[in-house]
C-alpha atoms as a PDB file:
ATOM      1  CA  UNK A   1      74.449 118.695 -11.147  1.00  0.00           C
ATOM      2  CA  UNK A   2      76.850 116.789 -13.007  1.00  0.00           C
ATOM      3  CA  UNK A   3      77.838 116.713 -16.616  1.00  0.00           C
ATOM      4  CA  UNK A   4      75.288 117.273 -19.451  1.00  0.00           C
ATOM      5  CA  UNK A   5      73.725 113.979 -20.103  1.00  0.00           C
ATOM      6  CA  UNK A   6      75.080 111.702 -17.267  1.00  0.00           C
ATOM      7  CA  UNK A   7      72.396 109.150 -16.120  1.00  0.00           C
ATOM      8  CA  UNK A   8      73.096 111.081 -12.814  1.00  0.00           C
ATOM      9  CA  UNK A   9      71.227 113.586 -13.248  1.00  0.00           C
ATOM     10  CA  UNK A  10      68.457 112.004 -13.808  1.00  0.00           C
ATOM     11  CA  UNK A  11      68.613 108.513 -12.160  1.00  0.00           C
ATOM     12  CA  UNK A  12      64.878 108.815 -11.229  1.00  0.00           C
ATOM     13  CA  UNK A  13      63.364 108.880 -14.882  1.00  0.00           C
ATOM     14  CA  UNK A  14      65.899 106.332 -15.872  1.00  0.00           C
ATOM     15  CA  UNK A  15      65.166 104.167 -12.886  1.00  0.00           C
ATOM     16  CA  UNK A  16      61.265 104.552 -13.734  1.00  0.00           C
ATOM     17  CA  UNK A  17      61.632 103.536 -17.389  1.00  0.00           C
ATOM     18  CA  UNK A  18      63.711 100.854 -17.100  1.00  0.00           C
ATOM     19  CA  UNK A  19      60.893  99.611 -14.952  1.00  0.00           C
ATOM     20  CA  UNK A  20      58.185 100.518 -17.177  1.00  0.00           C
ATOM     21  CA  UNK A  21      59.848  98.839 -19.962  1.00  0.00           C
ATOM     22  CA  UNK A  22      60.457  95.833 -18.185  1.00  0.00           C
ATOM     23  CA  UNK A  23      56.977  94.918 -15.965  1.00  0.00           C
ATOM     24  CA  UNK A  24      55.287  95.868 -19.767  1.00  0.00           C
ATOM     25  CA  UNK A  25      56.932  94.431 -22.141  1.00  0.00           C
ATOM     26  CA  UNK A  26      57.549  91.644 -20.128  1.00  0.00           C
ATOM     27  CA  UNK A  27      60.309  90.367 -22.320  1.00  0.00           C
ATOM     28  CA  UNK A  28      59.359  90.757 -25.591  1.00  0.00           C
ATOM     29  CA  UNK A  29      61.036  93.232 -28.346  1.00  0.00           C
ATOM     30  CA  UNK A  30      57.659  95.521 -28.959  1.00  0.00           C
ATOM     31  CA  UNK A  31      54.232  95.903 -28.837  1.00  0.00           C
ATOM     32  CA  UNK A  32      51.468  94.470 -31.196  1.00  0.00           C
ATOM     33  CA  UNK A  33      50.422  97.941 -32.597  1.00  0.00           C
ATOM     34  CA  UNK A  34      50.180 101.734 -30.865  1.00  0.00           C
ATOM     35  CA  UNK A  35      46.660 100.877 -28.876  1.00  0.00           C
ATOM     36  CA  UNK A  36      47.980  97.669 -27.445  1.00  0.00           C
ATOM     37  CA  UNK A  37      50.817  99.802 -26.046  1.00  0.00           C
ATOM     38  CA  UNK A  38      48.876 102.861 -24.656  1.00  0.00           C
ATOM     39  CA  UNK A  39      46.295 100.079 -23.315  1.00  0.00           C
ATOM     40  CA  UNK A  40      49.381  98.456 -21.418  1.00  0.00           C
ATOM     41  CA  UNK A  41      51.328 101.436 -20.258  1.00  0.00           C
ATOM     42  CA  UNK A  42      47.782 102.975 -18.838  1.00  0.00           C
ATOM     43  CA  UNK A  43      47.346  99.649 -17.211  1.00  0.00           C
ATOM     44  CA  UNK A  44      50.646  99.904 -15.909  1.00  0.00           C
ATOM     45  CA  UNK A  45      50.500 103.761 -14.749  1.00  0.00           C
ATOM     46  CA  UNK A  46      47.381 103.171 -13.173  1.00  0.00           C
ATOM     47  CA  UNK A  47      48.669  99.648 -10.642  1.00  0.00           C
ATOM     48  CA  UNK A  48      51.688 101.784 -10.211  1.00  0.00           C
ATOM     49  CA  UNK A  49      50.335 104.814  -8.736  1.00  0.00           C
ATOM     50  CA  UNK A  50      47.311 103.009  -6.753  1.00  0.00           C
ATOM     51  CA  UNK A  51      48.074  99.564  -5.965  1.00  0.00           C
ATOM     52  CA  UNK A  52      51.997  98.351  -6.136  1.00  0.00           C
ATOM     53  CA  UNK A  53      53.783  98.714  -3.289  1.00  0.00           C
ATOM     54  CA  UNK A  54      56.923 101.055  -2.699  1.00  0.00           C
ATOM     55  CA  UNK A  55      59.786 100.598  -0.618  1.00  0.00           C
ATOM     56  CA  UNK A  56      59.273 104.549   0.219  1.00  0.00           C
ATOM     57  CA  UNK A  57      55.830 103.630   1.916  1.00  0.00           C
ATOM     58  CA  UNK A  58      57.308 100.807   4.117  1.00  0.00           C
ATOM     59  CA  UNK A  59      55.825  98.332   1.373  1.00  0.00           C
ATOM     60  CA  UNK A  60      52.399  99.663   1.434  1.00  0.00           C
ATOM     61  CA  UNK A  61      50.267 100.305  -1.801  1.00  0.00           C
ATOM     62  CA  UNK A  62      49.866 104.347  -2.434  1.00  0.00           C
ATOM     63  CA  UNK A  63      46.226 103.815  -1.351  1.00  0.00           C
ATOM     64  CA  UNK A  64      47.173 102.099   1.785  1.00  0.00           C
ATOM     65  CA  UNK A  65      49.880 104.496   2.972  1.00  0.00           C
ATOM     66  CA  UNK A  66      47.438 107.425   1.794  1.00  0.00           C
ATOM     67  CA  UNK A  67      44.846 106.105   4.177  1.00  0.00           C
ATOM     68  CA  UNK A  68      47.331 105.335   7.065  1.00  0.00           C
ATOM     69  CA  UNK A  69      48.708 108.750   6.793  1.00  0.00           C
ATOM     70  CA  UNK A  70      45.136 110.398   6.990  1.00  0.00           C
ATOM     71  CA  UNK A  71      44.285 108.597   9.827  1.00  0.00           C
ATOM     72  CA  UNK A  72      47.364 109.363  11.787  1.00  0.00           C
ATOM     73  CA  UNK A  73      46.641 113.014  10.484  1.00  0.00           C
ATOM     74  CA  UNK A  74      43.016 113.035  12.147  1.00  0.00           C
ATOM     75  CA  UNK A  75      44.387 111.812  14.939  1.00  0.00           C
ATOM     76  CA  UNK A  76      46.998 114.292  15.460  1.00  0.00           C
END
């Protein structure tokens, strides 16, 4: 642990909002209202957890790597 409130400490969360913020807002300054934003940042949650890849899975979607990994699992 480093100092109180280095971006150290919590490089993750920074990482993840920085991306959030970026792939949603997609440029612009804000959002057109509070629904527009909790419809985009659901949208968002939901192809980031399911269906965009990660460089953790080898490049394969959560789904994909979930599948893989059950399969080699059964196998096993």
């Amino acid at each position: 642990m480093g100092a109180v409130g280095t971006s150290a400490d919590n490089a993750l969360a920074e990482s993840f909002n920085a991306t959030l913020k970026r792939e949603t807002l997609r440029g612009a300054r804000r959002f057109n209202g509070a629904r527009a934003c909790r419809l985009a940042v659901f949208r968002w949650t939901t192809r980031y957890n399911t269906r965009r890849r990660h460089s953790a899975n080898g490049q394969q979607a959560p789904i994909a790597y979930e599948q893989q990994s059950a399969t080699l699992t059964l196998a096993a």
